[in-house]
C-alpha atoms as a PDB file:
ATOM      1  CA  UNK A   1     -44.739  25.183  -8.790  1.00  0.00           C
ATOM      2  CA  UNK A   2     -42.720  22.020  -7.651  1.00  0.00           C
ATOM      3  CA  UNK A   3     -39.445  21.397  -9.720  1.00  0.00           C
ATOM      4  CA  UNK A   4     -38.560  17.870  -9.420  1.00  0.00           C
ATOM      5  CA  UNK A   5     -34.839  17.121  -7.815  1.00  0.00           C
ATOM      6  CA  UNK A   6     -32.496  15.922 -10.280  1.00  0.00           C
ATOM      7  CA  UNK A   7     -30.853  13.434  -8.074  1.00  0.00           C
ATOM      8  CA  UNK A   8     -32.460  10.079  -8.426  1.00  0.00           C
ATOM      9  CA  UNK A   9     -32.774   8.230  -5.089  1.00  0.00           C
ATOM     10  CA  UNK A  10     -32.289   4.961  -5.831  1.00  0.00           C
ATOM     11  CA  UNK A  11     -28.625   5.861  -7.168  1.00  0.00           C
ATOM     12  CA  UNK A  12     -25.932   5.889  -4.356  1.00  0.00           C
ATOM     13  CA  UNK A  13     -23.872   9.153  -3.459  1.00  0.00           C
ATOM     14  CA  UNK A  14     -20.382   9.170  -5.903  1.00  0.00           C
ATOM     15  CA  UNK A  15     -17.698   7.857  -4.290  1.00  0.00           C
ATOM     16  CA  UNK A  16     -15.526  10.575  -2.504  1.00  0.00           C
ATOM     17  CA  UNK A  17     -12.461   8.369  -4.464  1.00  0.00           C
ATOM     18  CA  UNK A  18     -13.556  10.624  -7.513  1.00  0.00           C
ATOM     19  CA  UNK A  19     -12.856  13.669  -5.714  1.00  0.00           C
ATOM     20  CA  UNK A  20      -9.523  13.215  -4.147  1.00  0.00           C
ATOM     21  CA  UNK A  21      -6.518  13.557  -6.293  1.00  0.00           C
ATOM     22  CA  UNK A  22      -4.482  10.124  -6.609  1.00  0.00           C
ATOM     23  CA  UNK A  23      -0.980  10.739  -5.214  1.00  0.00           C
ATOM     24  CA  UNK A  24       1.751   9.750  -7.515  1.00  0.00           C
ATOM     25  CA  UNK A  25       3.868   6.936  -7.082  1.00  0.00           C
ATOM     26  CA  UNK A  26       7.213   6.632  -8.590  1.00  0.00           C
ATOM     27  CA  UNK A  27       7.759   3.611 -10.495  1.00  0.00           C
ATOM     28  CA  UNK A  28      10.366   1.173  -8.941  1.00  0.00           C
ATOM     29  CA  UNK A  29      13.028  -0.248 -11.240  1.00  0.00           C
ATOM     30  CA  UNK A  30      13.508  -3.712 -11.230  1.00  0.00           C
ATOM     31  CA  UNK A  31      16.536  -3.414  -8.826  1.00  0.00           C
ATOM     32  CA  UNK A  32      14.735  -1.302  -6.562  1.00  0.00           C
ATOM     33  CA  UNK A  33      11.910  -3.488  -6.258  1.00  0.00           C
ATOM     34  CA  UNK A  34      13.985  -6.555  -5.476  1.00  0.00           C
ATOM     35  CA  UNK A  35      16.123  -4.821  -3.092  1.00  0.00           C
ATOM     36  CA  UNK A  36      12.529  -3.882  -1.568  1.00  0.00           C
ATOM     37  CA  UNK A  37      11.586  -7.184  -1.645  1.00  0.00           C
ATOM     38  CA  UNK A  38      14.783  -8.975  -0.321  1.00  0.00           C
ATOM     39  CA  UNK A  39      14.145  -6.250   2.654  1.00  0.00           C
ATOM     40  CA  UNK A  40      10.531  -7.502   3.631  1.00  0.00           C
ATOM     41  CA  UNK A  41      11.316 -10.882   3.235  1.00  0.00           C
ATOM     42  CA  UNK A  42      14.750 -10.284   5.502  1.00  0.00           C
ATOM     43  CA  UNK A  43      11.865  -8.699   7.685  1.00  0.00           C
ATOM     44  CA  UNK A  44      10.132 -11.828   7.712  1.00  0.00           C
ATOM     45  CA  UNK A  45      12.735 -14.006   8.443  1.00  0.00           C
ATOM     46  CA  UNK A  46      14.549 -11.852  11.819  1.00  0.00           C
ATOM     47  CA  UNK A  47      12.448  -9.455  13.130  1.00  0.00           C
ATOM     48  CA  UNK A  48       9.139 -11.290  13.512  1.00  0.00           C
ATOM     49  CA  UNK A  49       9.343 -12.734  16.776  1.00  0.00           C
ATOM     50  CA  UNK A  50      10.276 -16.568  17.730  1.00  0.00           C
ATOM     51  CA  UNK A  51       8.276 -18.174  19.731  1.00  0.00           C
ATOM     52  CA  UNK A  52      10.238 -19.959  22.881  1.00  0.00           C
ATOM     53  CA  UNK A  53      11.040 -23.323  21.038  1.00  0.00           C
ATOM     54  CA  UNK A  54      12.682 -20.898  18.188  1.00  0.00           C
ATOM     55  CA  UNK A  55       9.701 -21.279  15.600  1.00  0.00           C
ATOM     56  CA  UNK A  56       7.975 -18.819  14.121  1.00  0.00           C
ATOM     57  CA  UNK A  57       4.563 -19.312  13.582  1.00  0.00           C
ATOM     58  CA  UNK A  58       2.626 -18.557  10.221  1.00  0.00           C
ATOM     59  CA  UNK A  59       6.215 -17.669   8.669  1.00  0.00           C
ATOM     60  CA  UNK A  60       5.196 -19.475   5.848  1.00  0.00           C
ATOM     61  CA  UNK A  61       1.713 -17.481   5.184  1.00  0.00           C
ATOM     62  CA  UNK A  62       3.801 -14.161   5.809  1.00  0.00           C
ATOM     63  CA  UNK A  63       5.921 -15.099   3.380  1.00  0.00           C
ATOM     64  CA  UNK A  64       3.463 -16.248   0.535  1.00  0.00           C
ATOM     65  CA  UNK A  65       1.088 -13.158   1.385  1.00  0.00           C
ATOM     66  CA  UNK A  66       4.485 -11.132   0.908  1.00  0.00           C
ATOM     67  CA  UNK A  67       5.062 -12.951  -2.576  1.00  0.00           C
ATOM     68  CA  UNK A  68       0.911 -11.926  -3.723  1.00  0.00           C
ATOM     69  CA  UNK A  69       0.929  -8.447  -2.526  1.00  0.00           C
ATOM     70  CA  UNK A  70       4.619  -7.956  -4.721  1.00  0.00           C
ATOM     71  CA  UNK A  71       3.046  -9.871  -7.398  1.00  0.00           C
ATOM     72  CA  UNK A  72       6.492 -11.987  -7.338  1.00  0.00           C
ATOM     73  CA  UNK A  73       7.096 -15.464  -9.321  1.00  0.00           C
ATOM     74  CA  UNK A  74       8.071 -18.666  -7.547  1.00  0.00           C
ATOM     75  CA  UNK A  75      11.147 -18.472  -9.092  1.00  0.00           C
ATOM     76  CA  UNK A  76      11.966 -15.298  -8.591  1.00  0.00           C
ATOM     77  CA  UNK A  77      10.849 -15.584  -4.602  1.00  0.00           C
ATOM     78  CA  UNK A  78      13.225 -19.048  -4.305  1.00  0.00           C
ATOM     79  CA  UNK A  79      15.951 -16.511  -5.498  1.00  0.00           C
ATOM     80  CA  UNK A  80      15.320 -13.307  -3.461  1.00  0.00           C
ATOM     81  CA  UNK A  81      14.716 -15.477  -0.403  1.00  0.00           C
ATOM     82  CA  UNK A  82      17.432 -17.137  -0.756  1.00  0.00           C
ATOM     83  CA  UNK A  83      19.888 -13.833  -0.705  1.00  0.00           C
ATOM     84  CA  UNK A  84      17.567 -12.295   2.251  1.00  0.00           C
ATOM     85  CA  UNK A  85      18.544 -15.691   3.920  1.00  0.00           C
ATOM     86  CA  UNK A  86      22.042 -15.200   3.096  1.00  0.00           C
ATOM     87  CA  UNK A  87      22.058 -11.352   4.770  1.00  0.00           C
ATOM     88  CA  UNK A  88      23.829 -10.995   8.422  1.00  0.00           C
ATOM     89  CA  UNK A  89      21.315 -10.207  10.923  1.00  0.00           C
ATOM     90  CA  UNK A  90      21.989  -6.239  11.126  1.00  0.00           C
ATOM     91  CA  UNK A  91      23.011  -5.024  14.620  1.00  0.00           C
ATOM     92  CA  UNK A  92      20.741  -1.959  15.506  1.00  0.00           C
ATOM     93  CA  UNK A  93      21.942  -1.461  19.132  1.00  0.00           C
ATOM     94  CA  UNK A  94      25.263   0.953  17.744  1.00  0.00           C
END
């Protein structure tokens, strides 16, 4: 007697995504997630390295892929960048 697989062939294996349990990620507040922001854009601006005639290349794109991946406004960029501009470069060497 031949039983017939239920697995149809053309279909593709289920993602393993279904399997593995989602971690869970605590929701930022609003301050949080500026301060967080105002850090990677400080990031940006003096620890990505200068180039020898002091400019930094693509600071621009890191800066607007930084403002799509946070989902942040124009407006609300102008401002945080503005006070991540206005941070003293933080001396690490103590």
């Amino acid at each position: 007697m031949f039983f017939q697989d239920d697995r149809d062939s053309t279909k593709p294996p289920p993602s393993e995504a279904l399997f593995v349990p989602r971690p869970k990620i605590p929701q930022l507040s609003r301050k949080e997630f500026e301060l967080l922001y105002v850090e990677v854009l400080y990031t940006i601006k003096h620890k990505i390295g200068i180039t020898i005639g002091g400019h930094l290349p693509f600071i621009q794109d890191l800066y607007q892929y930084a403002q799509e991946a946070f989902k942040v406004s124009p407006e609300d960029h102008a401002r945080l960048l503005a006070q991540a501009t206005k941070e003293k470069v933080k001396n690490t060497l103590k």
